[in-house]
C-alpha atoms as a PDB file:
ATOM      1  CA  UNK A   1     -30.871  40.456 -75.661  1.00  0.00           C
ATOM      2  CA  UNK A   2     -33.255  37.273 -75.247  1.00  0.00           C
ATOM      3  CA  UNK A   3     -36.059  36.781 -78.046  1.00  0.00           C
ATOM      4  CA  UNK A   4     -39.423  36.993 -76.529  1.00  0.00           C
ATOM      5  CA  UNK A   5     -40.975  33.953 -75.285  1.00  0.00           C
ATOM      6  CA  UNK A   6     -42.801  31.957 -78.317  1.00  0.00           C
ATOM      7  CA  UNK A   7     -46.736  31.462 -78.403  1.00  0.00           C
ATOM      8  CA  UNK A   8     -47.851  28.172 -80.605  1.00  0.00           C
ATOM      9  CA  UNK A   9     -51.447  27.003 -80.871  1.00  0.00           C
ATOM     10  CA  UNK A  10     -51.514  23.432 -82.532  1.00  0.00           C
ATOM     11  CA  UNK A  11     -53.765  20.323 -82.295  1.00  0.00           C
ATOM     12  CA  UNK A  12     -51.910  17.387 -80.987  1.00  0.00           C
ATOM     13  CA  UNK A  13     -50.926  14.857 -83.066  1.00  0.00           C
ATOM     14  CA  UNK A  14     -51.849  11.208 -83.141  1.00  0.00           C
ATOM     15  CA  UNK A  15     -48.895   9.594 -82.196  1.00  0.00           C
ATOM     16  CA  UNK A  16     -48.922  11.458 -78.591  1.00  0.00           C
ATOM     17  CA  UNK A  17     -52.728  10.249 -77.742  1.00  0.00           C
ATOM     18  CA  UNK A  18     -52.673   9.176 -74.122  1.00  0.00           C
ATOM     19  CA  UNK A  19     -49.362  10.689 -73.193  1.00  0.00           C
ATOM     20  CA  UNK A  20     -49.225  12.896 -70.039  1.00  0.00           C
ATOM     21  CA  UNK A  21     -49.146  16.352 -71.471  1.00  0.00           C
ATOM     22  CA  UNK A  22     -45.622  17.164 -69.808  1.00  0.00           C
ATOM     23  CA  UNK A  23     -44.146  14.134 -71.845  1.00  0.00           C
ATOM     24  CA  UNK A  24     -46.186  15.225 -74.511  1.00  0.00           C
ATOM     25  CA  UNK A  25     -44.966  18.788 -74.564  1.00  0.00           C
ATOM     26  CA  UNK A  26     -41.177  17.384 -73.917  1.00  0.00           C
ATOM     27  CA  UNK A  27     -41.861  15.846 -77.319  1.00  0.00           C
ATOM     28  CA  UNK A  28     -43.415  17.873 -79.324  1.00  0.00           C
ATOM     29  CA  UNK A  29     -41.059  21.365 -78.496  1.00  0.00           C
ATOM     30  CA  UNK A  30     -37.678  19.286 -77.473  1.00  0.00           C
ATOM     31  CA  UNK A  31     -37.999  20.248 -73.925  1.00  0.00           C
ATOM     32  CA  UNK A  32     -36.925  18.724 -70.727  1.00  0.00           C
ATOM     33  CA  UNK A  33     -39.623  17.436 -68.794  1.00  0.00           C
ATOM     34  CA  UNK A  34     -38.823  19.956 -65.977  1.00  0.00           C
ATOM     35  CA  UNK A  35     -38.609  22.838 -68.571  1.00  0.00           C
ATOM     36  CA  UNK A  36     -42.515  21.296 -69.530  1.00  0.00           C
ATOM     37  CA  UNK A  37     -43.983  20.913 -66.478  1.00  0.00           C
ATOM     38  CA  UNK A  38     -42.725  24.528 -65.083  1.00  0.00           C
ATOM     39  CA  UNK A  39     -45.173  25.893 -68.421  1.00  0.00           C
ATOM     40  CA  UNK A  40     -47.854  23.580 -67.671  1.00  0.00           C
ATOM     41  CA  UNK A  41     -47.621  24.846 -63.730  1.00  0.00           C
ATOM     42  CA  UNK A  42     -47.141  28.358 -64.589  1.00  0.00           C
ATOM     43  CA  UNK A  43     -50.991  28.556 -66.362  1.00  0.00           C
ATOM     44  CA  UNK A  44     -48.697  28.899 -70.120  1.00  0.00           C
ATOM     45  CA  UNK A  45     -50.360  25.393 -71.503  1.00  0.00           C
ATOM     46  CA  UNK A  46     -53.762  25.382 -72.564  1.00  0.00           C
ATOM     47  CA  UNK A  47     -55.748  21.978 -73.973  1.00  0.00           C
ATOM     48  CA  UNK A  48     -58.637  23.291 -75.531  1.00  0.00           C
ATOM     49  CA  UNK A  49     -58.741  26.749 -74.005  1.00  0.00           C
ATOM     50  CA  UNK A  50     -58.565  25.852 -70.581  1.00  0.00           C
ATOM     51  CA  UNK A  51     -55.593  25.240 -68.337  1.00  0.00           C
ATOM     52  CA  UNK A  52     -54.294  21.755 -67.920  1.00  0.00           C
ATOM     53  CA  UNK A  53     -52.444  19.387 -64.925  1.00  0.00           C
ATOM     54  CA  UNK A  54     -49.194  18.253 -66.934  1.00  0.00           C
ATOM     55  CA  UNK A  55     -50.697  14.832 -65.268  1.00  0.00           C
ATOM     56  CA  UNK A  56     -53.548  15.163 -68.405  1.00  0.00           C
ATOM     57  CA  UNK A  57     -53.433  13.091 -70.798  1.00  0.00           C
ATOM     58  CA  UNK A  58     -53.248  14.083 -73.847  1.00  0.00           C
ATOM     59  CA  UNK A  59     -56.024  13.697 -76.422  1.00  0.00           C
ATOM     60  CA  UNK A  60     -55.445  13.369 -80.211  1.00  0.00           C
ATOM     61  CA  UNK A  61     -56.577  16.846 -82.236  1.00  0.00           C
ATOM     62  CA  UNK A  62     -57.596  18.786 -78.779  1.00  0.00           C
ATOM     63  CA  UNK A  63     -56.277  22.013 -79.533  1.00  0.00           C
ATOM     64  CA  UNK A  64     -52.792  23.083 -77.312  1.00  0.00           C
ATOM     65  CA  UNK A  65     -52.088  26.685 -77.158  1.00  0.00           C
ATOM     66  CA  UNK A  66     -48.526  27.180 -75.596  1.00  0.00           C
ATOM     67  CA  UNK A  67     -46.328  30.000 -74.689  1.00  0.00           C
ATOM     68  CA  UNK A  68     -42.773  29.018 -75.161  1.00  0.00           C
ATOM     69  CA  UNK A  69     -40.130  30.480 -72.647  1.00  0.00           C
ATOM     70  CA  UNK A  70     -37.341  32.608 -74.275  1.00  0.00           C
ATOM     71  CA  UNK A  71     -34.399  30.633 -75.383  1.00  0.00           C
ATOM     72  CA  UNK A  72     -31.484  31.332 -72.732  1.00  0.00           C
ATOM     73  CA  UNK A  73     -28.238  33.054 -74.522  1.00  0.00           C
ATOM     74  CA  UNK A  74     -25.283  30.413 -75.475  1.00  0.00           C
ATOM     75  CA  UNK A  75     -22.652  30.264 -73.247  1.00  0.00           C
ATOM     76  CA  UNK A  76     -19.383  31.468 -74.044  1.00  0.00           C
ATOM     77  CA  UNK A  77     -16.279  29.780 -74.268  1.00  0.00           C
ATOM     78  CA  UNK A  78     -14.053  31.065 -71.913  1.00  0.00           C
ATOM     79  CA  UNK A  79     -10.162  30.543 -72.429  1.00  0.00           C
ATOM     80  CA  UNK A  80      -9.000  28.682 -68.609  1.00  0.00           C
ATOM     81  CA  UNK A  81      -6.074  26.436 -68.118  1.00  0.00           C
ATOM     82  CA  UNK A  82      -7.843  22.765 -67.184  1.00  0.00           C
ATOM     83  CA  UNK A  83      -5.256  20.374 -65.075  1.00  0.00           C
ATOM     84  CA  UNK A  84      -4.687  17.423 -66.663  1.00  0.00           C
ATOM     85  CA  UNK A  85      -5.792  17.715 -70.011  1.00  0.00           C
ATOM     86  CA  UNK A  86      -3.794  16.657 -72.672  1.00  0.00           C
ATOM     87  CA  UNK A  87      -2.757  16.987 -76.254  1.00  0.00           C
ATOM     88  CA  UNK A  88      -1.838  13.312 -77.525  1.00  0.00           C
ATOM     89  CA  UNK A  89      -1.357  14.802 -81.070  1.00  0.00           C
ATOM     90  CA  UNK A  90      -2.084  17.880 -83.236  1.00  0.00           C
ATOM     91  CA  UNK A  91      -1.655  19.869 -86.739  1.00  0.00           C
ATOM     92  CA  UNK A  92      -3.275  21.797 -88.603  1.00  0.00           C
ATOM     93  CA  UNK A  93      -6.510  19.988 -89.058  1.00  0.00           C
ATOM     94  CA  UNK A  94      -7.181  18.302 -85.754  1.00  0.00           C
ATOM     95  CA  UNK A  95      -6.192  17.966 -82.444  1.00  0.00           C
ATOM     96  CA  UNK A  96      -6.739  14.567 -80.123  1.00  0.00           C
ATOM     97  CA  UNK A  97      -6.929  15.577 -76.039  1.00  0.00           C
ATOM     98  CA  UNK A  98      -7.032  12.459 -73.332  1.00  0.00           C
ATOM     99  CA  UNK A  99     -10.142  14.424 -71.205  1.00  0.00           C
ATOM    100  CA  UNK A 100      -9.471  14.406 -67.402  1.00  0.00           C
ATOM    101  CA  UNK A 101     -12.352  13.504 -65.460  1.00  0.00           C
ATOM    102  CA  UNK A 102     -14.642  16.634 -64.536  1.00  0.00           C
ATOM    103  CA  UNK A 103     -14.219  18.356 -67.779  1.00  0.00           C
ATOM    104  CA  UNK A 104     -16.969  18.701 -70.220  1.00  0.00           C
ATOM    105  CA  UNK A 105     -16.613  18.714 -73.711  1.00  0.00           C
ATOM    106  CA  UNK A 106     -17.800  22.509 -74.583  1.00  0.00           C
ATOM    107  CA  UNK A 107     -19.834  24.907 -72.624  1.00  0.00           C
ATOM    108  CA  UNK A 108     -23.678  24.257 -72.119  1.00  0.00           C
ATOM    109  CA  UNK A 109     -26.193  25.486 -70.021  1.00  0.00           C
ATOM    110  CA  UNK A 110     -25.851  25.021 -66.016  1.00  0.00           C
ATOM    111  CA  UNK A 111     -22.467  23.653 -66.243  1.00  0.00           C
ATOM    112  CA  UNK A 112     -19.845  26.492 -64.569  1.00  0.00           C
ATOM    113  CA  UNK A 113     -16.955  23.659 -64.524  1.00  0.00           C
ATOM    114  CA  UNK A 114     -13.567  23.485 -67.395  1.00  0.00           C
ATOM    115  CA  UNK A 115     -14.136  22.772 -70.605  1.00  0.00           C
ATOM    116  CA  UNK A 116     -11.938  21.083 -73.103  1.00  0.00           C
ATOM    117  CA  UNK A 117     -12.461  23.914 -75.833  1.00  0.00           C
ATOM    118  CA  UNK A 118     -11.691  26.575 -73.125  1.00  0.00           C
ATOM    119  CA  UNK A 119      -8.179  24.835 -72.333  1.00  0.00           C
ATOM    120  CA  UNK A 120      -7.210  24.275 -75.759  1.00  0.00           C
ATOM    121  CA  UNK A 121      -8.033  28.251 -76.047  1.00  0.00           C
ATOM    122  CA  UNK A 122      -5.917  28.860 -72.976  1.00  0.00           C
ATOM    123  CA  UNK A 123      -3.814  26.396 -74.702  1.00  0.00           C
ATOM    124  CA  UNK A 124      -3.575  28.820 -77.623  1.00  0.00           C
ATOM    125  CA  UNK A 125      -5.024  26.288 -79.862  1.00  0.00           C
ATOM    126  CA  UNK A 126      -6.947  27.467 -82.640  1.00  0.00           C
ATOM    127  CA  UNK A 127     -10.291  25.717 -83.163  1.00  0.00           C
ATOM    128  CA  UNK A 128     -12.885  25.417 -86.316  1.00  0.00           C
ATOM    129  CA  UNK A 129     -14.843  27.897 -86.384  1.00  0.00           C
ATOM    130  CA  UNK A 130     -17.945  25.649 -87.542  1.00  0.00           C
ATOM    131  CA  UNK A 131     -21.005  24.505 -85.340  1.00  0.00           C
ATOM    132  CA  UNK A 132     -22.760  26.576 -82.692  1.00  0.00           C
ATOM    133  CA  UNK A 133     -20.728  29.111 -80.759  1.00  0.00           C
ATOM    134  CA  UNK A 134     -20.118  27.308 -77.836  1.00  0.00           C
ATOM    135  CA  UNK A 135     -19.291  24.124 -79.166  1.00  0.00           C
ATOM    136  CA  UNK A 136     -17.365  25.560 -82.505  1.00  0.00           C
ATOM    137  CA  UNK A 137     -14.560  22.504 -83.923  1.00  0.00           C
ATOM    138  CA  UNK A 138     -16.393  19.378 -81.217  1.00  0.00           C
ATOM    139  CA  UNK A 139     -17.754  16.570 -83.543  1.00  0.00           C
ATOM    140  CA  UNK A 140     -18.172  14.390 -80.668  1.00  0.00           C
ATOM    141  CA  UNK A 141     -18.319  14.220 -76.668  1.00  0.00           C
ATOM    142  CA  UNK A 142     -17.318  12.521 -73.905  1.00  0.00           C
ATOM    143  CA  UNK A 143     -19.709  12.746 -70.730  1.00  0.00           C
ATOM    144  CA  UNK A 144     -18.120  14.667 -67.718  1.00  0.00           C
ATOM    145  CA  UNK A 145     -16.896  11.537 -65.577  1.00  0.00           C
ATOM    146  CA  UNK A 146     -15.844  10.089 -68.790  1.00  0.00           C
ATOM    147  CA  UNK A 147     -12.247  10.233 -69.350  1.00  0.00           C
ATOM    148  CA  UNK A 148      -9.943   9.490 -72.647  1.00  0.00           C
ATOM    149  CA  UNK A 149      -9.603  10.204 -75.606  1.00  0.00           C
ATOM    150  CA  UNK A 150     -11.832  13.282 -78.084  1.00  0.00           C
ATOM    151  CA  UNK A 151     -10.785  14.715 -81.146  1.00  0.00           C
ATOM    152  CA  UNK A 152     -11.527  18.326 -82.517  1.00  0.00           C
ATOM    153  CA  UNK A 153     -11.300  19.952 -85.600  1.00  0.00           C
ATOM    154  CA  UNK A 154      -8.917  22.749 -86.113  1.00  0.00           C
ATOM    155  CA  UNK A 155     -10.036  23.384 -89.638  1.00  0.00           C
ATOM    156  CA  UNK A 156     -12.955  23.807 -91.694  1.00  0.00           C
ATOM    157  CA  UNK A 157     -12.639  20.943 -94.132  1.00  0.00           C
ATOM    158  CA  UNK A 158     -11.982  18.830 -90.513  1.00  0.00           C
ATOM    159  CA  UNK A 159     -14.926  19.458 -88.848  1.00  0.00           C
ATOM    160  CA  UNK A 160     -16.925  18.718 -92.043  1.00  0.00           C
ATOM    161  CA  UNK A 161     -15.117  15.564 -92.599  1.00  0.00           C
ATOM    162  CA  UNK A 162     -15.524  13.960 -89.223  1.00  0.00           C
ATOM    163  CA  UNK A 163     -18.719  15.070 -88.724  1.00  0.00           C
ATOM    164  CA  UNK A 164     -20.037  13.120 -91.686  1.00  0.00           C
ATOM    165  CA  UNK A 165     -17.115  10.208 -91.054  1.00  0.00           C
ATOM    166  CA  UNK A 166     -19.318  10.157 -87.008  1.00  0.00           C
ATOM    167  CA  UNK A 167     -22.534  10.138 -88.938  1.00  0.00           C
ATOM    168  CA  UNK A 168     -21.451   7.426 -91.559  1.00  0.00           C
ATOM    169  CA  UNK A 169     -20.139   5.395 -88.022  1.00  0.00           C
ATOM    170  CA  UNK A 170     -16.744   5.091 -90.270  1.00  0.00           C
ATOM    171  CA  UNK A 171     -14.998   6.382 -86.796  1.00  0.00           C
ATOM    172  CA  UNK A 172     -13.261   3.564 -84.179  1.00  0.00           C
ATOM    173  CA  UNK A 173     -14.191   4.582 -80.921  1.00  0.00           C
ATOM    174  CA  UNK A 174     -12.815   1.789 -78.512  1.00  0.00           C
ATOM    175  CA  UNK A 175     -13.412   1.955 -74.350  1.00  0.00           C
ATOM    176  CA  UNK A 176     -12.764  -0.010 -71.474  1.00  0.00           C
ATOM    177  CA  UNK A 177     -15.492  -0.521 -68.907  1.00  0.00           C
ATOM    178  CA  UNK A 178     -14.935  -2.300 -65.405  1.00  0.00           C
ATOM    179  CA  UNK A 179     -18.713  -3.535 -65.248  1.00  0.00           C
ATOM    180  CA  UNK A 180     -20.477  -5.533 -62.223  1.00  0.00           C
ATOM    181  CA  UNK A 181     -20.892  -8.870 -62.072  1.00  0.00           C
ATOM    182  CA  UNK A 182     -19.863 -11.433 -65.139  1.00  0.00           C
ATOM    183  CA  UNK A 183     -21.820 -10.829 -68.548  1.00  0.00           C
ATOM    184  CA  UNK A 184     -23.399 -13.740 -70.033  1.00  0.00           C
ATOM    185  CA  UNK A 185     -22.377 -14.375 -72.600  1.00  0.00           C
ATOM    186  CA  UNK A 186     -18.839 -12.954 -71.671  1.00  0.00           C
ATOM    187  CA  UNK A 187     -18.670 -11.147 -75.779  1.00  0.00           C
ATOM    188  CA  UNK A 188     -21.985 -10.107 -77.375  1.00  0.00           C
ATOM    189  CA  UNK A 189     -23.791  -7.006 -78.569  1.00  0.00           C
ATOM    190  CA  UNK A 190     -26.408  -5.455 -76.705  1.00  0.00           C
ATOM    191  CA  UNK A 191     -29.200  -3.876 -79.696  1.00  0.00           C
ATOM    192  CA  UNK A 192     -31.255  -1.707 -77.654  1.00  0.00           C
ATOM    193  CA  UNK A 193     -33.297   1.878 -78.186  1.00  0.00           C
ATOM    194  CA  UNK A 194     -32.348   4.830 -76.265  1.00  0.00           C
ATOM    195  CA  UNK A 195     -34.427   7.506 -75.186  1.00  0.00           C
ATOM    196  CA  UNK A 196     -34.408  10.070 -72.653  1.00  0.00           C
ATOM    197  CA  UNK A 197     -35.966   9.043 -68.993  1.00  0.00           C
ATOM    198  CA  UNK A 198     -39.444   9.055 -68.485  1.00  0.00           C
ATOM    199  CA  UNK A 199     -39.524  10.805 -65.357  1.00  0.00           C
ATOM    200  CA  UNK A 200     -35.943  11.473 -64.379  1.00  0.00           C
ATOM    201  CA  UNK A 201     -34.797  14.036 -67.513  1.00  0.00           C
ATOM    202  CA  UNK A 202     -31.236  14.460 -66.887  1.00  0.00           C
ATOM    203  CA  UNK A 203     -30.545  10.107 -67.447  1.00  0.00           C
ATOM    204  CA  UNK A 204     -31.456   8.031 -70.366  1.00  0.00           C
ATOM    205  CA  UNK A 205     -32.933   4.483 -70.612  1.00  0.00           C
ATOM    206  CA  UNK A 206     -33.495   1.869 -72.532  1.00  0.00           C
ATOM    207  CA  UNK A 207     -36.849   2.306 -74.122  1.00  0.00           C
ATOM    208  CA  UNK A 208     -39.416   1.118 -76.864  1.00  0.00           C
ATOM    209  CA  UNK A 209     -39.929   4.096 -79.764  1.00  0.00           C
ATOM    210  CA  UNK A 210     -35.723   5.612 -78.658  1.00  0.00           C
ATOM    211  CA  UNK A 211     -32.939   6.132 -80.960  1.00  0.00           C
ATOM    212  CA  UNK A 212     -30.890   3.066 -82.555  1.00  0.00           C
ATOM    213  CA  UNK A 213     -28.133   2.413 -80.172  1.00  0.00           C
ATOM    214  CA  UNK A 214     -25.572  -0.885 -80.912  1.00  0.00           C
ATOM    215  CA  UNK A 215     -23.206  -1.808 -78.299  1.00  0.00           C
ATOM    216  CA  UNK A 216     -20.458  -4.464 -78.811  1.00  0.00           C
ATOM    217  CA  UNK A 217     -18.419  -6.072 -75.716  1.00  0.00           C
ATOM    218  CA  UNK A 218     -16.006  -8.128 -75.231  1.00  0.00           C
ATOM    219  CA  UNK A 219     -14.556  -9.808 -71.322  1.00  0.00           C
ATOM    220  CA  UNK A 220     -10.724  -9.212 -71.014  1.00  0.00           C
ATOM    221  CA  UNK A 221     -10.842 -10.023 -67.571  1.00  0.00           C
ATOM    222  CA  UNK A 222     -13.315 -11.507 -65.284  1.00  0.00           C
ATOM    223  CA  UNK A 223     -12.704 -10.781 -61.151  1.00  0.00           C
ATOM    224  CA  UNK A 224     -14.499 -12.057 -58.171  1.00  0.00           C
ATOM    225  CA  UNK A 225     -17.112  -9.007 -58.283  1.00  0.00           C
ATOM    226  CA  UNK A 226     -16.190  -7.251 -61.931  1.00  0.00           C
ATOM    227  CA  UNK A 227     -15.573  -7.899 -65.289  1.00  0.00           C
ATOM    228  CA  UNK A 228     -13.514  -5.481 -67.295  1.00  0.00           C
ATOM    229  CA  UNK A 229     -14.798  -5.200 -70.994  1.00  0.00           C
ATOM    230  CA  UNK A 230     -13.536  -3.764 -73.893  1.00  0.00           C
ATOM    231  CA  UNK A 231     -16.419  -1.668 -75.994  1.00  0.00           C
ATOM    232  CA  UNK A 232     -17.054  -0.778 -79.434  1.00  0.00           C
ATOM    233  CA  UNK A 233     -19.770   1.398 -80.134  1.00  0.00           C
ATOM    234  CA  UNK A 234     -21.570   1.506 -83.531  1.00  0.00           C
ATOM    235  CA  UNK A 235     -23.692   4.512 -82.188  1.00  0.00           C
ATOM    236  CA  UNK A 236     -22.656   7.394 -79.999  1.00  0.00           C
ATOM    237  CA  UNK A 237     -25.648   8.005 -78.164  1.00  0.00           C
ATOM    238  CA  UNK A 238     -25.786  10.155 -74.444  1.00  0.00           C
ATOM    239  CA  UNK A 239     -24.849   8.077 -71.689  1.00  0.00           C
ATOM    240  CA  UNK A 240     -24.917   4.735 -74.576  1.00  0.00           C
ATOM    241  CA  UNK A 241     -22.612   2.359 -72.757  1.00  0.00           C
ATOM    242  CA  UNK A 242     -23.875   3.335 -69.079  1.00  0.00           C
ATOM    243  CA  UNK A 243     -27.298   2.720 -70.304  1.00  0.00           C
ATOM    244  CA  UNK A 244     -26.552  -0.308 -71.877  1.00  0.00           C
ATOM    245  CA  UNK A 245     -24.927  -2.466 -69.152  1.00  0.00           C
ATOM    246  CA  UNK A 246     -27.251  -0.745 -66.675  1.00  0.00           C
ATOM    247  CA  UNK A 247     -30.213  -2.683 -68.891  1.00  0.00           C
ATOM    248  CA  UNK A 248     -28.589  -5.905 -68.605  1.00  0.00           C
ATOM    249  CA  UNK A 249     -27.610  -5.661 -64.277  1.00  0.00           C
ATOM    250  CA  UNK A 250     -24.225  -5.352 -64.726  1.00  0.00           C
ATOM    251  CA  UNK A 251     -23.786  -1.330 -64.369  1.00  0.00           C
ATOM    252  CA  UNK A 252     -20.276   0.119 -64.667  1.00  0.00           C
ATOM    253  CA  UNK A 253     -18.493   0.124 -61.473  1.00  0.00           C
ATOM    254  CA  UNK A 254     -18.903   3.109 -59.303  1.00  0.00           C
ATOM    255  CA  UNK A 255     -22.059   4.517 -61.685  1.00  0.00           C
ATOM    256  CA  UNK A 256     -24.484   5.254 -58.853  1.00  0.00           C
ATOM    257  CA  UNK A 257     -26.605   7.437 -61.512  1.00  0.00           C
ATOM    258  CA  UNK A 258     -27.534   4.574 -63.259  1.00  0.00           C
ATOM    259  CA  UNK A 259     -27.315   1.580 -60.497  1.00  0.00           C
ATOM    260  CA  UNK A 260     -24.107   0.656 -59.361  1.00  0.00           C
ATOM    261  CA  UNK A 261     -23.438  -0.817 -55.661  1.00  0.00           C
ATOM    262  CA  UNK A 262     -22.285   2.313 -53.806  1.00  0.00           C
ATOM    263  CA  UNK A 263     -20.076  -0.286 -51.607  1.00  0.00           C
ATOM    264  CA  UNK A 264     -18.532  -1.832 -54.174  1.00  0.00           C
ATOM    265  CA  UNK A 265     -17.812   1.971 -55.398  1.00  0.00           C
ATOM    266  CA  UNK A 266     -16.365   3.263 -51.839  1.00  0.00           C
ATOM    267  CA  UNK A 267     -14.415   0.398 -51.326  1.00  0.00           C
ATOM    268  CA  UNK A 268     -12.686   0.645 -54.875  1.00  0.00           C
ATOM    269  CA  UNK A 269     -12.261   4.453 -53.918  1.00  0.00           C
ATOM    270  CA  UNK A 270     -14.163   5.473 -57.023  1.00  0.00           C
ATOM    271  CA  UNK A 271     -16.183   8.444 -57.396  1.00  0.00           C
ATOM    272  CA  UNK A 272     -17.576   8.333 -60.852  1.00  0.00           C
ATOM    273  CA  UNK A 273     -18.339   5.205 -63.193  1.00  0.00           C
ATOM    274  CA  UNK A 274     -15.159   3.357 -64.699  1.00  0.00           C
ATOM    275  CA  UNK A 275     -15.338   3.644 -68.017  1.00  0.00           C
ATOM    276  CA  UNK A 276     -12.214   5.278 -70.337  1.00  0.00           C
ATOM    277  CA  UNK A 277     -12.491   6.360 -73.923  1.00  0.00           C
ATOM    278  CA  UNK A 278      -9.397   3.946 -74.677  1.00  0.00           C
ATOM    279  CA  UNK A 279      -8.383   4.541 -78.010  1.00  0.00           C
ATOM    280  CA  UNK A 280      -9.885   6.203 -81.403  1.00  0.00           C
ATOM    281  CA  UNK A 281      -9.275   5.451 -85.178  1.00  0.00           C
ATOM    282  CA  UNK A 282     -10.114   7.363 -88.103  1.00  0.00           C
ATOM    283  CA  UNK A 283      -9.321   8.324 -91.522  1.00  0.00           C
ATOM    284  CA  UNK A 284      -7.341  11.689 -91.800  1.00  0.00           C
ATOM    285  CA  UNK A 285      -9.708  14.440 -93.176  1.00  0.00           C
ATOM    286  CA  UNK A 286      -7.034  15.831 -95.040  1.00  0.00           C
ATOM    287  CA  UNK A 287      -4.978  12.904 -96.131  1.00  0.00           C
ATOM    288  CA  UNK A 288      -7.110   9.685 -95.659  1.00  0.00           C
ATOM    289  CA  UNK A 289      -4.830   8.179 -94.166  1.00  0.00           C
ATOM    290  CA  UNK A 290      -5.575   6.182 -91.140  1.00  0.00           C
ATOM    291  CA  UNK A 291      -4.560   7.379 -87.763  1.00  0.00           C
ATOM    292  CA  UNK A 292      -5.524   5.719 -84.268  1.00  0.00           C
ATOM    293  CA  UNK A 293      -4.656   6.854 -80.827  1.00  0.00           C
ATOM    294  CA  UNK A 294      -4.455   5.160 -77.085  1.00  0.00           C
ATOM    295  CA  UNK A 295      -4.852   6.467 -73.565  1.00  0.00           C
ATOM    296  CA  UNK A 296      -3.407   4.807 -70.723  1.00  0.00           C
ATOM    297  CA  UNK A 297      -5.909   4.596 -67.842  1.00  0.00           C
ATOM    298  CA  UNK A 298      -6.019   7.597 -65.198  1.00  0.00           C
ATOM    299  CA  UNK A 299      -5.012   7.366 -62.094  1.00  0.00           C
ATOM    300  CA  UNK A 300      -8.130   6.791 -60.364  1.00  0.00           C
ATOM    301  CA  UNK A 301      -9.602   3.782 -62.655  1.00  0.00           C
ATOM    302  CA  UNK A 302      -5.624   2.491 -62.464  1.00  0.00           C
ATOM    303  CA  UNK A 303      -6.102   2.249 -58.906  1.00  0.00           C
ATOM    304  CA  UNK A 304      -9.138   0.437 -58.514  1.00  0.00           C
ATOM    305  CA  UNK A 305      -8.532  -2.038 -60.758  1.00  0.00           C
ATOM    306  CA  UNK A 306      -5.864  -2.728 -58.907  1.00  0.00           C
ATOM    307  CA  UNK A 307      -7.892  -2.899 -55.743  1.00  0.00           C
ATOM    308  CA  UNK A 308     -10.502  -5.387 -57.461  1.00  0.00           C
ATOM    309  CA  UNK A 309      -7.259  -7.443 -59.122  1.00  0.00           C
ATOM    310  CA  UNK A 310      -5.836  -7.877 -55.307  1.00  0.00           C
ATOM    311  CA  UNK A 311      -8.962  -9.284 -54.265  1.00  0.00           C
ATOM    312  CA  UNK A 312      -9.515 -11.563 -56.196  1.00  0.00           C
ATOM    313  CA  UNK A 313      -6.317 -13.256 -56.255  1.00  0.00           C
END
């Protein structure tokens, strides 16, 4: 059974002076700025006891009185076969899948596609039972039309290891990107915040006051309309590398969401953004040890490389 919706009365704090409320509200309660402008439009926002526009800006110290909607139940993880995931290595501790594109990491709100904990349950695979219910054993994600490698902890002792060892940025994660255009220079590190979208909540941008986000590239390859980079992140941020080369013009090839020529997408037959979790390194949580992992490239990134290779030789 849902809790009952939530009713807070609070003055607002300095920092959000000036704000439109509905950012102001996506701040302050760690809503989407839908989720805070359906409150604001539904009469359940008050700014000194009378209802507000979420276009009002928000004054320092006016009293807010808002009623919080109920928190929707977790989703479960359901146990389904997923087509084409697979299991590069496992034991008792962890377990490293190359994620097909279209899979999600874990369950979440809205999203009725496969998961990769619900194939490694239909796998029989027995996951940590740490972390919230639907996302028990992940320590970190890949976004849907992000393909490679993920690893998942089997055991206790394995998800609190690698949890900390993603925190402490001890973990490897390497990817390949097929970007637009030629980055200048052709190896460098983009240092840029991250922060949700201002007015489009389901992307992220580059923006003044977001979270630390360090992006290293290199060029392996330059072609007539693409480069194709290879990535280490320092942070592990939503949508991080997508952002980043979306910030500096040269978007990931085929990343409409965020830019990308949707030519230069249908002619490469791509249908997503190019970008492949390549390979992973990290100390063993049980031994220490250091283990690393590669993924060859799917099909569909395989092929258009090979499309932008023929052209521009």
């Amino acid at each position: 059974m849902e809790a009952n919706p939530q009713y807070r009365a609070l003055p607002v704090p300095d920092g959000l002076a000036g704000q439109r409320l509905d950012a102001a509200l996506a701040r302050m309660f760690g809503l989407s700025r839908t989720v805070a402008a359906t409150i604001i439009e539904s009469g359940d926002a008050l700014l000194d006891g009378s209802v507000a526009a979420k276009s009002t800006k928000a004054t320092a110290g006016a009293w807010l009185e808002i009623t919080l909607p109920a928190p929707p139940a977790p989703p479960s993880v359901i146990a389904e076969p997923v087509e084409g995931l697979e299991v590069v290595y496992h034991d008792d501790s962890i377990i490293v899948v190359n994620k097909p594109v279209g899979v999600a990491a874990h369950p979440s709100p809205g999203w009725t596609g496969p998961t990769v904990i619900g194939g490694l349950a239909a796998m029989g695979h027995r996951i940590s039972t740490s972390g919230a219910a639907e996302r028990q054993g992940v320590v970190h994600r890949l976004d849907v039309g992000t393909t490679g490698l993920m690893v998942v902890a089997k055991s206790e002792n394995a998800y609190t290891v690698l949890k900390r060892a993603f925190k402490e940025r001890t973990v490897e994660k390497g990817y390949h990107a097929l970007v637009q255009g030629h980055p200048d220079p052709s190896r460098g590190t983009i240092d840029a915040p991250i922060d949700r979208h201002r007015s489009q909540d389901w992307k992220f941008a580059v923006m003044a006051g977001g979270r630390d986000s360090i992006t290293h590239y290199e060029t392996l390859e330059a072609f007539r309309a693409a480069s194709l980079l290879a990535i280490k992140l320092e942070t592990g941020r939503t949508h991080q590398i997508r952002v980043h080369f979306s910030a500096i013009r040269h978007p990931c090839v085929g990343d409409i969401t965020y830019g990308a020529d949707p030519t230069l997408a249908k002619r490469v037959g791509l249908t997503r953004q190019w970008l492949h979790a390549r390979t992973l390194g990290f100390a063993h949580p049980d031994t220490g040890e250091w283990v690393s992992f590669e993924a060859p490239y799917p099909q569909d990134l395989a092929h258009s490389l090979e499309i932008i290779t023929r052209e521009s030789s």
